[in-house]
C-alpha atoms as a PDB file:
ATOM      1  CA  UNK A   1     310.081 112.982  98.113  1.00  0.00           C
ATOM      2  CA  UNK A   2     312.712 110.174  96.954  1.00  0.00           C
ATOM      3  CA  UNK A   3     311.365 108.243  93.957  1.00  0.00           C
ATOM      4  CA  UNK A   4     310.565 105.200  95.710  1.00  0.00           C
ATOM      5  CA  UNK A   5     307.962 107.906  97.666  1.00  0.00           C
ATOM      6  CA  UNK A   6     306.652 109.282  94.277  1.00  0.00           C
ATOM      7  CA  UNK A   7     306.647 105.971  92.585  1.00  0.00           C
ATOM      8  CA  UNK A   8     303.844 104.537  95.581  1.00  0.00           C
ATOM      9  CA  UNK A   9     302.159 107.663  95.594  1.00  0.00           C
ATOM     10  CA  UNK A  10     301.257 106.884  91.524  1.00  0.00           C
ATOM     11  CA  UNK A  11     300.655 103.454  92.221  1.00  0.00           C
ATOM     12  CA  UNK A  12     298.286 104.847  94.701  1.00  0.00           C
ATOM     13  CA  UNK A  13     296.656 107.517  93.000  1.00  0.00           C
ATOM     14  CA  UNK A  14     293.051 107.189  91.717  1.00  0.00           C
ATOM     15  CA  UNK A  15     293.115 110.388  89.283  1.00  0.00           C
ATOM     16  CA  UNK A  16     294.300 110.131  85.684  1.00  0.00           C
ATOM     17  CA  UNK A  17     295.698 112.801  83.689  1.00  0.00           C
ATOM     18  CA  UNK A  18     294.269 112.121  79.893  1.00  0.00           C
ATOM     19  CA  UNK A  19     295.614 114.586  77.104  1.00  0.00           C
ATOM     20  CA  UNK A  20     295.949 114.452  73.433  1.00  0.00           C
ATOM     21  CA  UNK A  21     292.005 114.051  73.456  1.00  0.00           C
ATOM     22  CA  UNK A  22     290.265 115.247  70.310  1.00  0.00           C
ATOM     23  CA  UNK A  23     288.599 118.424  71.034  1.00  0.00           C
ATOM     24  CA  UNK A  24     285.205 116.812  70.401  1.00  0.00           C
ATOM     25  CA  UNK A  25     285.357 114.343  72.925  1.00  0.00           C
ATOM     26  CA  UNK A  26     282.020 114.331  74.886  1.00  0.00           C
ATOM     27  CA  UNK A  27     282.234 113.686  78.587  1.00  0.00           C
ATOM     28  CA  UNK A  28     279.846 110.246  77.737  1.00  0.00           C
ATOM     29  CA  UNK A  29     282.600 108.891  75.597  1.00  0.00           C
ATOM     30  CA  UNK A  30     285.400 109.001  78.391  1.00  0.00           C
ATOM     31  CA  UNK A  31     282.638 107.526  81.013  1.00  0.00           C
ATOM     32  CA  UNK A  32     282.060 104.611  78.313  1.00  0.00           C
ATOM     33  CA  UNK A  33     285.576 104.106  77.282  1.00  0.00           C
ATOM     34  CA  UNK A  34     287.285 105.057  80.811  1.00  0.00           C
ATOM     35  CA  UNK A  35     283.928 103.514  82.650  1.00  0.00           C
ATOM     36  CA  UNK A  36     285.144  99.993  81.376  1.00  0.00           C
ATOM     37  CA  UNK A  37     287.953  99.475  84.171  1.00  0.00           C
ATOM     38  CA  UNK A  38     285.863 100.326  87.526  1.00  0.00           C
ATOM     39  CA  UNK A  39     283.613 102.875  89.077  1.00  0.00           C
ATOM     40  CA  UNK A  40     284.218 106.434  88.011  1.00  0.00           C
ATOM     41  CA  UNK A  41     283.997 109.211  90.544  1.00  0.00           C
ATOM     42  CA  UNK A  42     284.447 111.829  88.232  1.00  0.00           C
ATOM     43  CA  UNK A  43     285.169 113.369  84.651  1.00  0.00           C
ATOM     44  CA  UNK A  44     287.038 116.543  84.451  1.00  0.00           C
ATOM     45  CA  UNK A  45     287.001 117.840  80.472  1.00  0.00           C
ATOM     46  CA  UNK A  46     289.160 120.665  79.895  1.00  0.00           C
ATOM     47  CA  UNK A  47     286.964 123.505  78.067  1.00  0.00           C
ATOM     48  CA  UNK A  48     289.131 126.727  77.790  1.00  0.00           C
ATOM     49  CA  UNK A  49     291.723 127.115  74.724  1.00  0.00           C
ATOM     50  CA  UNK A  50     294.856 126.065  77.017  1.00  0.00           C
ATOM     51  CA  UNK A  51     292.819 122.962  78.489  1.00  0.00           C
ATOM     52  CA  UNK A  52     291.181 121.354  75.487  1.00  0.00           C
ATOM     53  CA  UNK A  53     291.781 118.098  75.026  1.00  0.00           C
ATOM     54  CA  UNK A  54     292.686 116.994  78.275  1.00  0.00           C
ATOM     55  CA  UNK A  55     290.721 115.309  80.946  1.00  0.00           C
ATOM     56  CA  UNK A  56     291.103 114.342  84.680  1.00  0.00           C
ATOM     57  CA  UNK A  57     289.821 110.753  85.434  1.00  0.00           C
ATOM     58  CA  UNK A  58     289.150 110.311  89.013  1.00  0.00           C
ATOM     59  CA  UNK A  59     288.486 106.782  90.068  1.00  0.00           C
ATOM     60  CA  UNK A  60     287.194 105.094  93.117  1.00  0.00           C
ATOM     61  CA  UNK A  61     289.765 102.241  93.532  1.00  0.00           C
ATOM     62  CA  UNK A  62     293.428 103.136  92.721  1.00  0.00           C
ATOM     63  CA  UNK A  63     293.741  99.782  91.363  1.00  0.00           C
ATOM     64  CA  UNK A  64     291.040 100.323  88.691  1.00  0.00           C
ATOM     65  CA  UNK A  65     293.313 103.928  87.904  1.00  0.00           C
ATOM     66  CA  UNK A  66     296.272 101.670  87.192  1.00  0.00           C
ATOM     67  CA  UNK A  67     294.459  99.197  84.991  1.00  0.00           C
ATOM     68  CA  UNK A  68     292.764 102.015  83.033  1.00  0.00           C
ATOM     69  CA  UNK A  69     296.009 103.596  82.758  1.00  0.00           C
ATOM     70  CA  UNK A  70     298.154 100.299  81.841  1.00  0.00           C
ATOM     71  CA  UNK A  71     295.285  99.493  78.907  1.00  0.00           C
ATOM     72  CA  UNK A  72     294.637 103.108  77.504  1.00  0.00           C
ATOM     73  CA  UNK A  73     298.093 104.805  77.212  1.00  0.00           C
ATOM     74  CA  UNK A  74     298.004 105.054  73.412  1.00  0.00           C
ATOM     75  CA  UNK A  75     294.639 103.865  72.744  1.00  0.00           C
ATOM     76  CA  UNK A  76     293.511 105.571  69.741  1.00  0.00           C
ATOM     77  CA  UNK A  77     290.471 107.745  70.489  1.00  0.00           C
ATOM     78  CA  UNK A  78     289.121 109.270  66.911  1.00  0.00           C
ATOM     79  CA  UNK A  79     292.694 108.559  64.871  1.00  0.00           C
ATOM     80  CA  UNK A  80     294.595 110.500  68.026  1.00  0.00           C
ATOM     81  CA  UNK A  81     296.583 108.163  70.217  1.00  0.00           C
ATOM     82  CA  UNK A  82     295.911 109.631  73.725  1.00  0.00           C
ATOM     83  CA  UNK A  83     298.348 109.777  76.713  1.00  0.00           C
ATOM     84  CA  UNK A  84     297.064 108.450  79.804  1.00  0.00           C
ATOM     85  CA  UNK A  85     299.422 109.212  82.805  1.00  0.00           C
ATOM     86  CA  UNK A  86     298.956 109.306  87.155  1.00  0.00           C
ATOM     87  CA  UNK A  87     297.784 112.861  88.160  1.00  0.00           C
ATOM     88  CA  UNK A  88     301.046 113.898  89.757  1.00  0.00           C
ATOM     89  CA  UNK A  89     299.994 117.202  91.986  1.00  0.00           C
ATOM     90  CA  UNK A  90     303.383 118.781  92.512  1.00  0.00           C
ATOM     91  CA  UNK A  91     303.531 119.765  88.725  1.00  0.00           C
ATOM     92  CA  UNK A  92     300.694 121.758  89.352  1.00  0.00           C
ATOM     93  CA  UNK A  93     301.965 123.128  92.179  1.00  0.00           C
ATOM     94  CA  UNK A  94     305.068 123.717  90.602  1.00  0.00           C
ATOM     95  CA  UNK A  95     303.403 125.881  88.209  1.00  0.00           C
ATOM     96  CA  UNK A  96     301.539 128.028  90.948  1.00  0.00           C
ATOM     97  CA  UNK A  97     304.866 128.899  92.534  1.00  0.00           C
ATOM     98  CA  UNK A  98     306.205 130.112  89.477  1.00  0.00           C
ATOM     99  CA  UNK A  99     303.535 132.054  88.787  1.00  0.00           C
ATOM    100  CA  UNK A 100     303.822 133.326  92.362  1.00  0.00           C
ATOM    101  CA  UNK A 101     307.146 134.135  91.924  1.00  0.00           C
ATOM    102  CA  UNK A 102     306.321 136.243  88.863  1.00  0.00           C
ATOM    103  CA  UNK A 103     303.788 138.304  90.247  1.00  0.00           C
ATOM    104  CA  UNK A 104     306.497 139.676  92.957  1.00  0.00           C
ATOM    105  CA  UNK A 105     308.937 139.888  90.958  1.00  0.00           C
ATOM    106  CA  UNK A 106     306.638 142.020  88.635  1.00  0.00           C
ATOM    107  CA  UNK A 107     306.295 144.077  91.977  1.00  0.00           C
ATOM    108  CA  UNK A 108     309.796 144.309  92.540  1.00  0.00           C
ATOM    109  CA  UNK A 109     310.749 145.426  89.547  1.00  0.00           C
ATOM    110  CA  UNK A 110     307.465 148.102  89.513  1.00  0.00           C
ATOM    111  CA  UNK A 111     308.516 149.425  93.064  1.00  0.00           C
ATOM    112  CA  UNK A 112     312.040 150.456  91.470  1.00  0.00           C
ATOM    113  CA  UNK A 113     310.720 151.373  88.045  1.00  0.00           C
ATOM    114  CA  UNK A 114     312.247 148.939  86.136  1.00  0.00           C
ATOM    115  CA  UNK A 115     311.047 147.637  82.442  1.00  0.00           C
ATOM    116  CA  UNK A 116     309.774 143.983  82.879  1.00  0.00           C
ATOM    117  CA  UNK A 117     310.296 143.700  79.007  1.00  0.00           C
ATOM    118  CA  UNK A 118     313.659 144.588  79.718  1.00  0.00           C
ATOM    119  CA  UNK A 119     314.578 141.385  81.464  1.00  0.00           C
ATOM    120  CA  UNK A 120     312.391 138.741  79.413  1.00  0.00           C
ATOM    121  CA  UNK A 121     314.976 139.726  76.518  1.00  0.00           C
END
């Protein structure tokens, strides 16, 4: 994808990636805060120890994403300034593959009995 590609397909997107949120954050305070730039489709709060304190935004109009995004990126949410930023779904993907890659190379290295702990040195 050449960056003009992956700079429309932000402008386009309607999900926000939110993180640096305090870990108290209810979901009600990101629908009244979030809520203020267009119709929400959805609230995603991350609840497991690696997650907390990020959120998924999902918007109806893309356009209403880009506002949100444009007005919140460092709002300050509970004395933490919070990073607002396009979902951008090849990170995540990204991420899968590698941990892909891991689990066969962790089967590689079992099938020929060699020490995994070995090569993370």
């Amino acid at each position: 994808m050449s960056s003009l590609q992956s700079r429309q397909a932000r402008q386009n997107n309607r999900i926000l990636f939110v993180k640096y949120l305090p870990f108290d954050v209810s979901s009600k305070t990101l629908y009244d805060l979030f809520g203020k730039f267009g119709a929400i489709q959805q609230i995603r709060l991350g609840n497991s120890p690696t997650t907390r304190g990020n959120a998924f935004v999902v918007y109806e109009i893309p356009d209403d994403a880009n506002r949100a995004m444009a007005k919140l990126n460092g709002y300050q949410l509970s004395h933490r300034s919070i990073t607002v930023l396009p979902f951008v779904p090849s990170r995540v993907y990204k991420k899968a593959d590698l941990d892909a890659r891991r689990a066969r190379l962790d089967a590689v290295a079992e099938s020929h009995g060699v020490q995994t702990d070995d090569l993370e040195a």
